[in-house]
PDB file of N, CA and C in Angstrom:
ATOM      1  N   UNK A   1     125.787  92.088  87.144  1.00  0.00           N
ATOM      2  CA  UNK A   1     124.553  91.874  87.879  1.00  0.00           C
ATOM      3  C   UNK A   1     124.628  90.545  88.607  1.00  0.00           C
ATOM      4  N   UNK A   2     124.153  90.666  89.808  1.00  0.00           N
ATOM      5  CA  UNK A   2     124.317  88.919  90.361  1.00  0.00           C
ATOM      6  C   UNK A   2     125.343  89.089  91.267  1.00  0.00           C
ATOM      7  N   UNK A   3     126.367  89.838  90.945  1.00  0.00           N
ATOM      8  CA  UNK A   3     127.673  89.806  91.802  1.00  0.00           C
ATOM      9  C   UNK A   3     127.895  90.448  92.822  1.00  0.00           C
ATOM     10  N   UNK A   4     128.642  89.648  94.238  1.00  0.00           N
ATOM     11  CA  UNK A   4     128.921  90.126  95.276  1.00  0.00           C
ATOM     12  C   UNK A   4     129.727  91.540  95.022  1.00  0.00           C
ATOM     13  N   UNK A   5     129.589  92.684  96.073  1.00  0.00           N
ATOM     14  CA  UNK A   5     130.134  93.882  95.619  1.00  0.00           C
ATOM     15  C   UNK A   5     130.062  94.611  97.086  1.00  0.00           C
ATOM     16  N   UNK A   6     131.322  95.316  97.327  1.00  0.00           N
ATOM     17  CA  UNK A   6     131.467  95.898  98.617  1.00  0.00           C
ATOM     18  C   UNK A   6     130.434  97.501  98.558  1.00  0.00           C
ATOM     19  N   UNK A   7     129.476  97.688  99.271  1.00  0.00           N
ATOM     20  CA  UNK A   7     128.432  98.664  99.395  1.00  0.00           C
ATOM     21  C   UNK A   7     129.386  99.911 100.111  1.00  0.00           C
ATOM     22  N   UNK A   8     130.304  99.354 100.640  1.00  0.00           N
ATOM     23  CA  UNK A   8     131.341 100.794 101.601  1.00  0.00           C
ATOM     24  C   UNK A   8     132.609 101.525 101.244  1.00  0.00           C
ATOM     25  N   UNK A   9     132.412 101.193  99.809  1.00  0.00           N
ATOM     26  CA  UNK A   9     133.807 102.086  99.267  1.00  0.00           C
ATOM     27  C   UNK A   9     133.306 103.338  99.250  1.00  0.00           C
ATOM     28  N   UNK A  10     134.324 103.943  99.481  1.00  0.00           N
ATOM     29  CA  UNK A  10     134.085 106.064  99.316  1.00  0.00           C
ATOM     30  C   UNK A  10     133.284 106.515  98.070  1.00  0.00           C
ATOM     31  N   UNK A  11     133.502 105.408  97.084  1.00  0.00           N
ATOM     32  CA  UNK A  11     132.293 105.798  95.939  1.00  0.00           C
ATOM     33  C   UNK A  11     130.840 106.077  96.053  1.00  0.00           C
ATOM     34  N   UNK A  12     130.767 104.934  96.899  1.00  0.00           N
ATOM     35  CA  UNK A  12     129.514 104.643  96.872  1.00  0.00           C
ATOM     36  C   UNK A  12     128.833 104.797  97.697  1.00  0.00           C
ATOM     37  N   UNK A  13     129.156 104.905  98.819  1.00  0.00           N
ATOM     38  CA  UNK A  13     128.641 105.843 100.473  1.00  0.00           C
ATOM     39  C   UNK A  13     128.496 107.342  99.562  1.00  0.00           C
ATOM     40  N   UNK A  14     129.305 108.232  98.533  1.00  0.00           N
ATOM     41  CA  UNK A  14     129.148 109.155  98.467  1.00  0.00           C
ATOM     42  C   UNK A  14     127.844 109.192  97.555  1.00  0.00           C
ATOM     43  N   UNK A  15     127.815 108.111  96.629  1.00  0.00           N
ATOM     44  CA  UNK A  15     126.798 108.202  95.309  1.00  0.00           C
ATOM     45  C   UNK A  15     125.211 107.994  96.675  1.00  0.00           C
ATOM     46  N   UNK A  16     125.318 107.134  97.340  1.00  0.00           N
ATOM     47  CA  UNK A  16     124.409 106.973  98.478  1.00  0.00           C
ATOM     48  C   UNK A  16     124.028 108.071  99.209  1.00  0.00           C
ATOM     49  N   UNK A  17     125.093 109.031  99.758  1.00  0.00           N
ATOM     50  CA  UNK A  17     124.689 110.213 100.308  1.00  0.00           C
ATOM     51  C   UNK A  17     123.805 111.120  99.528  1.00  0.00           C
ATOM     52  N   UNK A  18     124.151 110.945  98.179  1.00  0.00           N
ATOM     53  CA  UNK A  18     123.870 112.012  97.174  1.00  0.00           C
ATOM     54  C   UNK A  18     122.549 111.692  96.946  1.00  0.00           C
ATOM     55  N   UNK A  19     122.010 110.665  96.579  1.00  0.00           N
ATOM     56  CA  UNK A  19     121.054 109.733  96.455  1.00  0.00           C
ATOM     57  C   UNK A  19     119.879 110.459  97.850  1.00  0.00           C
ATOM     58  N   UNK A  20     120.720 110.376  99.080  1.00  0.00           N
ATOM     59  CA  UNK A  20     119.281 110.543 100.027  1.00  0.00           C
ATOM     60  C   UNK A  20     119.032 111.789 100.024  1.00  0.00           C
ATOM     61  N   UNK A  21     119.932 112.755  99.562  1.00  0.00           N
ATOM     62  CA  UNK A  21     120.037 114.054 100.216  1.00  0.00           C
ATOM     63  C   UNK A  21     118.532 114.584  98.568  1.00  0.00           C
ATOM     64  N   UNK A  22     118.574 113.852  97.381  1.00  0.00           N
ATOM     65  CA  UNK A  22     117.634 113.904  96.408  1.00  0.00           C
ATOM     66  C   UNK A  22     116.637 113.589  96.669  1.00  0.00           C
ATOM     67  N   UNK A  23     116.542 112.253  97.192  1.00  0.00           N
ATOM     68  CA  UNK A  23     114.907 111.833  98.112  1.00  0.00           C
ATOM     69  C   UNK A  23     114.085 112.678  98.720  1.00  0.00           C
ATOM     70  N   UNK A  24     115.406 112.898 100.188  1.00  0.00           N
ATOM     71  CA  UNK A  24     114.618 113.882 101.091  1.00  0.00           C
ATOM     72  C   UNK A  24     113.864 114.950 100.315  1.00  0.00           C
ATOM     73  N   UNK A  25     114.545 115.777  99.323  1.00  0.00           N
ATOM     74  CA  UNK A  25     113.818 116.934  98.609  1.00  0.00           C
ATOM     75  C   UNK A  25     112.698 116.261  97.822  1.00  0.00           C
ATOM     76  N   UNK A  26     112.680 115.476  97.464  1.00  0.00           N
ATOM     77  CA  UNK A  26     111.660 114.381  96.414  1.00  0.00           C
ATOM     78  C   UNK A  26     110.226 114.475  97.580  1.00  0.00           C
ATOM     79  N   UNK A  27     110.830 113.836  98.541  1.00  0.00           N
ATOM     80  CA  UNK A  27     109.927 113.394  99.838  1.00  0.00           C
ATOM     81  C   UNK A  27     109.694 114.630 100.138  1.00  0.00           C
ATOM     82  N   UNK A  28     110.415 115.853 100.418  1.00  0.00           N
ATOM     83  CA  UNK A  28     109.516 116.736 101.159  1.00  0.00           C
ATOM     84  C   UNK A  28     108.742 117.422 100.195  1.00  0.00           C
ATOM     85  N   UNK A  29     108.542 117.650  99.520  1.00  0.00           N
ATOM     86  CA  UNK A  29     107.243 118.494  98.117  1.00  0.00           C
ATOM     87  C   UNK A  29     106.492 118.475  99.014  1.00  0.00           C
ATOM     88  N   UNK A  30     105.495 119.413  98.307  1.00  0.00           N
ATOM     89  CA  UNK A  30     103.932 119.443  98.332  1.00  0.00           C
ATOM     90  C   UNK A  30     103.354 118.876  97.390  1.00  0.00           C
ATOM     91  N   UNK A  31     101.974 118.477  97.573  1.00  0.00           N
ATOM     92  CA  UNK A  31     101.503 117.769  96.356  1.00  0.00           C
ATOM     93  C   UNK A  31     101.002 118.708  95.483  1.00  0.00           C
ATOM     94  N   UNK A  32     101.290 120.089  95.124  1.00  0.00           N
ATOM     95  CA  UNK A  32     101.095 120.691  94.081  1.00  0.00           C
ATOM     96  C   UNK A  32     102.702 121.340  93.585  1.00  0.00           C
ATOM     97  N   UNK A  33     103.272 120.399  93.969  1.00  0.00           N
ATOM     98  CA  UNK A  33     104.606 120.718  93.186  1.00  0.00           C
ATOM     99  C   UNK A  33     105.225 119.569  92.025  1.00  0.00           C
ATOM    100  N   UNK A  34     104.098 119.194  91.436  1.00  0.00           N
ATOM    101  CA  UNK A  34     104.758 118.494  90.520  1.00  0.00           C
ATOM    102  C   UNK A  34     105.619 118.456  89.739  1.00  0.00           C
ATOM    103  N   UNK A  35     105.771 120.023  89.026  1.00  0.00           N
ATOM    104  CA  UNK A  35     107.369 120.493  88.127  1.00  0.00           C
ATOM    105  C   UNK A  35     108.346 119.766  89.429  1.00  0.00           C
ATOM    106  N   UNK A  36     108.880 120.743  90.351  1.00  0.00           N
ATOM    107  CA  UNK A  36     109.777 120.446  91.357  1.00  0.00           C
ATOM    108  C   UNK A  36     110.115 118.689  91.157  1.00  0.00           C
ATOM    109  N   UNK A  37     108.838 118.316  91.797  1.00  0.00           N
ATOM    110  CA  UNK A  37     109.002 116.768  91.652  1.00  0.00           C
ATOM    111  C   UNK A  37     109.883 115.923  89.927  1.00  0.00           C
ATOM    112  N   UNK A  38     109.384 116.691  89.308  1.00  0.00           N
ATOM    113  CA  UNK A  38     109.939 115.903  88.199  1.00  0.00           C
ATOM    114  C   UNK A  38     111.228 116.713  88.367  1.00  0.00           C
ATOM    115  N   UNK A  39     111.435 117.836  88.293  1.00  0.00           N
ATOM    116  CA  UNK A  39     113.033 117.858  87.991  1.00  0.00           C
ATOM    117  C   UNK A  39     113.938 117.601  89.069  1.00  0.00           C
ATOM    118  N   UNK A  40     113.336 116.654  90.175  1.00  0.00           N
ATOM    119  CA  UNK A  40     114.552 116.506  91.254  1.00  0.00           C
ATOM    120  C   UNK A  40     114.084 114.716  90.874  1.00  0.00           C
ATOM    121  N   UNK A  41     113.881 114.270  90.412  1.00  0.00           N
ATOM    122  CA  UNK A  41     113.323 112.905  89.450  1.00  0.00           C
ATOM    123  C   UNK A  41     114.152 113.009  88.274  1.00  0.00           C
ATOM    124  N   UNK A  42     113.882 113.944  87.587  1.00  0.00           N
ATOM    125  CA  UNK A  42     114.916 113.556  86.338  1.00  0.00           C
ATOM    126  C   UNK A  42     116.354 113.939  86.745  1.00  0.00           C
ATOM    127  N   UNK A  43     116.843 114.338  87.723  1.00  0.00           N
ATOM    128  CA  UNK A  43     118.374 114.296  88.481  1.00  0.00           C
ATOM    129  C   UNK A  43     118.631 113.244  89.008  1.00  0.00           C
ATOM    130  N   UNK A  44     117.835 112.285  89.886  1.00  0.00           N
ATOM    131  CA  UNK A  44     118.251 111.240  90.169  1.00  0.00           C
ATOM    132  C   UNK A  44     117.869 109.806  89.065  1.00  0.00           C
ATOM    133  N   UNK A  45     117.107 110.030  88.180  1.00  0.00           N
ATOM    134  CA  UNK A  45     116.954 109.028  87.680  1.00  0.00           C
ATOM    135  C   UNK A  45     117.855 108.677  86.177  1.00  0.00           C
ATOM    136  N   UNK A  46     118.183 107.684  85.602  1.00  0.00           N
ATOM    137  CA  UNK A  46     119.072 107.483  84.491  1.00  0.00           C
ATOM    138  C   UNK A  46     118.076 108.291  83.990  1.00  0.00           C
ATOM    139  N   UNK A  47     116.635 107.688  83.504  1.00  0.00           N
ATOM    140  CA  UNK A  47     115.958 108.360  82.409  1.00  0.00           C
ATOM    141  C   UNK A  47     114.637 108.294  83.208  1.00  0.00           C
ATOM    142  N   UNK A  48     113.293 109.630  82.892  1.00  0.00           N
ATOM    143  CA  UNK A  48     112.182 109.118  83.429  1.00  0.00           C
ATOM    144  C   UNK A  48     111.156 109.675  82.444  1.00  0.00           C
ATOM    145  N   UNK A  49     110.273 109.306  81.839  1.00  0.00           N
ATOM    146  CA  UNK A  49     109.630 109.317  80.857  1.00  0.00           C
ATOM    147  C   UNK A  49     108.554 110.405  81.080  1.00  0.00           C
ATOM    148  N   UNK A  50     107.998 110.971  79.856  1.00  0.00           N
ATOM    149  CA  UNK A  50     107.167 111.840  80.070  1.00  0.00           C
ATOM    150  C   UNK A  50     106.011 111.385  80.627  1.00  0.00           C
ATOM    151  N   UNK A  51     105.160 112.125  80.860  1.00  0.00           N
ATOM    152  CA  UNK A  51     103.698 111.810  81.830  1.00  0.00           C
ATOM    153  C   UNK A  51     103.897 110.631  82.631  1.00  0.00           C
ATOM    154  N   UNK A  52     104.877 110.788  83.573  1.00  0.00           N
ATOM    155  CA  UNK A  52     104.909 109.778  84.505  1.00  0.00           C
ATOM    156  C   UNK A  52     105.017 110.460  85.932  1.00  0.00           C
ATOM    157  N   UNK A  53     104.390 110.067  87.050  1.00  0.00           N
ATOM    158  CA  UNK A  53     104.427 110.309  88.189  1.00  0.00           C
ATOM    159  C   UNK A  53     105.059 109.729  88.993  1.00  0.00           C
ATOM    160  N   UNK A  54     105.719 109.795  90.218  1.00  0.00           N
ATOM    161  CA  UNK A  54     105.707 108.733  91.166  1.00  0.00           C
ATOM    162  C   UNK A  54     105.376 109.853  92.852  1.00  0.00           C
ATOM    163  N   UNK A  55     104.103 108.858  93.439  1.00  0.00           N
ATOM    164  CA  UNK A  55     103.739 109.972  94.641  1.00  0.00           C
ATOM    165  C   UNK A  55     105.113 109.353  95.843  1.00  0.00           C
ATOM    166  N   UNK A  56     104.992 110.691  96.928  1.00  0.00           N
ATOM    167  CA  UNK A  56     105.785 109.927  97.721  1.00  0.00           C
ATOM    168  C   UNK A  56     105.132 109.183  98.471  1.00  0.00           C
ATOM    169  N   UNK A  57     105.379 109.043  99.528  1.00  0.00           N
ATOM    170  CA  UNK A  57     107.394 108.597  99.729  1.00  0.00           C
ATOM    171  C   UNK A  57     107.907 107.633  98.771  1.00  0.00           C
ATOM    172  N   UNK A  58     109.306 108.240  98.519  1.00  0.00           N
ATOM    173  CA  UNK A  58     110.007 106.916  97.477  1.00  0.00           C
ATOM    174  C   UNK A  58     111.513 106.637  98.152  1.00  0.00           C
ATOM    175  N   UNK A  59     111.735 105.650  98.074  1.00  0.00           N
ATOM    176  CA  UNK A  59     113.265 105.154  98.622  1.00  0.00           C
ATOM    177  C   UNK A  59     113.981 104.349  97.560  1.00  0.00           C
ATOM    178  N   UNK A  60     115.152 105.125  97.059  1.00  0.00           N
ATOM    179  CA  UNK A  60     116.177 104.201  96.306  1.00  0.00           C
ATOM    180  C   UNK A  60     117.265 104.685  97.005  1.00  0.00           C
ATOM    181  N   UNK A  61     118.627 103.330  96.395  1.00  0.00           N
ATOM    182  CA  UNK A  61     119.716 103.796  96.758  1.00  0.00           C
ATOM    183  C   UNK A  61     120.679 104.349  96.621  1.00  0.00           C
ATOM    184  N   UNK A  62     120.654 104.428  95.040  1.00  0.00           N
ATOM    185  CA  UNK A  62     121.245 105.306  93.940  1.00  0.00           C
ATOM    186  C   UNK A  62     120.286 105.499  93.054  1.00  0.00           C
ATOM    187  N   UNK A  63     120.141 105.318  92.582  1.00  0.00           N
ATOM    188  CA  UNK A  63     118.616 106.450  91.563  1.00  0.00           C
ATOM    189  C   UNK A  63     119.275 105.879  89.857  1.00  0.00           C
ATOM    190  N   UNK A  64     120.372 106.429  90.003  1.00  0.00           N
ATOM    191  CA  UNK A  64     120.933 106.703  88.269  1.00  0.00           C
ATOM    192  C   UNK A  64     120.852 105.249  87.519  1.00  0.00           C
ATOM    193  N   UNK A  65     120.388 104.275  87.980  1.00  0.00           N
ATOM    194  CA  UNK A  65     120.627 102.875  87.512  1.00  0.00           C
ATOM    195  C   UNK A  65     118.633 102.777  87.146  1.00  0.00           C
ATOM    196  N   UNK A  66     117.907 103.728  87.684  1.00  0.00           N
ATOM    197  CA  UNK A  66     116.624 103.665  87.430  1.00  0.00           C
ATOM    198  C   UNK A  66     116.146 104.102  85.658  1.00  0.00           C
ATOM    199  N   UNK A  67     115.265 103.525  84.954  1.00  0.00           N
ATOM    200  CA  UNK A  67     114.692 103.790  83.904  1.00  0.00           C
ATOM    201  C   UNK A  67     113.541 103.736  83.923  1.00  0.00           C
ATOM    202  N   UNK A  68     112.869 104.878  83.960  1.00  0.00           N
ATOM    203  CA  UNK A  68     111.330 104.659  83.929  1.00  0.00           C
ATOM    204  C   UNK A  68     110.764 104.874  83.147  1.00  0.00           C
ATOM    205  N   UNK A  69     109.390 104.526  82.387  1.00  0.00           N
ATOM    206  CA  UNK A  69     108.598 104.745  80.753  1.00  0.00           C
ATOM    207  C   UNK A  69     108.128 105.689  81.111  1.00  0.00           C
ATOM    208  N   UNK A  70     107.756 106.235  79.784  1.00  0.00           N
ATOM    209  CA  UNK A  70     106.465 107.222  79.650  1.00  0.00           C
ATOM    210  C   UNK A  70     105.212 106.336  80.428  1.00  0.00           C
ATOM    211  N   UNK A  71     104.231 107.365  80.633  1.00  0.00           N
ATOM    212  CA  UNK A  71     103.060 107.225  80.693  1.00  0.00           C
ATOM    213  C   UNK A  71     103.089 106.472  82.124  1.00  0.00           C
ATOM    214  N   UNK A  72     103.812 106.423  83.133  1.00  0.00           N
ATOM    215  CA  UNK A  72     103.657 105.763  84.000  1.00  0.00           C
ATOM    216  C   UNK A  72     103.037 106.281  85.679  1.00  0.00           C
ATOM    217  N   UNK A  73     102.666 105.416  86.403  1.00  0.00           N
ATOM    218  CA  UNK A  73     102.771 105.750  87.887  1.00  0.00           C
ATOM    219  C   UNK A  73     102.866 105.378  88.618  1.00  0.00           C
ATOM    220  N   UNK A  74     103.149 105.435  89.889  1.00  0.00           N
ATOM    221  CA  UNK A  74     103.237 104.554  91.031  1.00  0.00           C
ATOM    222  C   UNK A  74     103.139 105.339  92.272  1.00  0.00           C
ATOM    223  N   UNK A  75     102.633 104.622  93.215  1.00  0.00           N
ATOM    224  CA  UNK A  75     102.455 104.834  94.477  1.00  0.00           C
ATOM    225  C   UNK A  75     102.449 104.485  95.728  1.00  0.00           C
TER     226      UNK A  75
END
């Protein structure tokens, strides 16, 4: 953590691609698709806790480094 790190290796442009191509589907829902929403949430996220929301729009850059609690929300 803290450390300089090249953002353009083939790793990580790909983990990045993968990352937006999850958003976009995140971002496009309806707001009565909350299942949907969580299980394209619990694919990109390390861990995301029960009864937690997040409305869109959301932007990360890799997702899998995310931990989110129970009981949470954001907007």
């Amino acid at each position: 953590a803290g450390e300089l790190y090249n953002a353009f290796t083939p790793q990580l442009l790909s983990e990045r691609a993968a990352c937006r191509e999850l958003i976009y589907d995140f971002n496009s829902t309806r707001p009565n698709e909350a299942v949907k929403r969580d299980e394209i949430i619990r694919k990109l996220f390390g861990q995301f806790g029960s009864n937690s929301v997040i409305e869109t729009p959301f932007k990360c850059d890799y997702g899998y480094n995310i931990y989110w609690g129970e009981n949470s929300f954001a907007n």
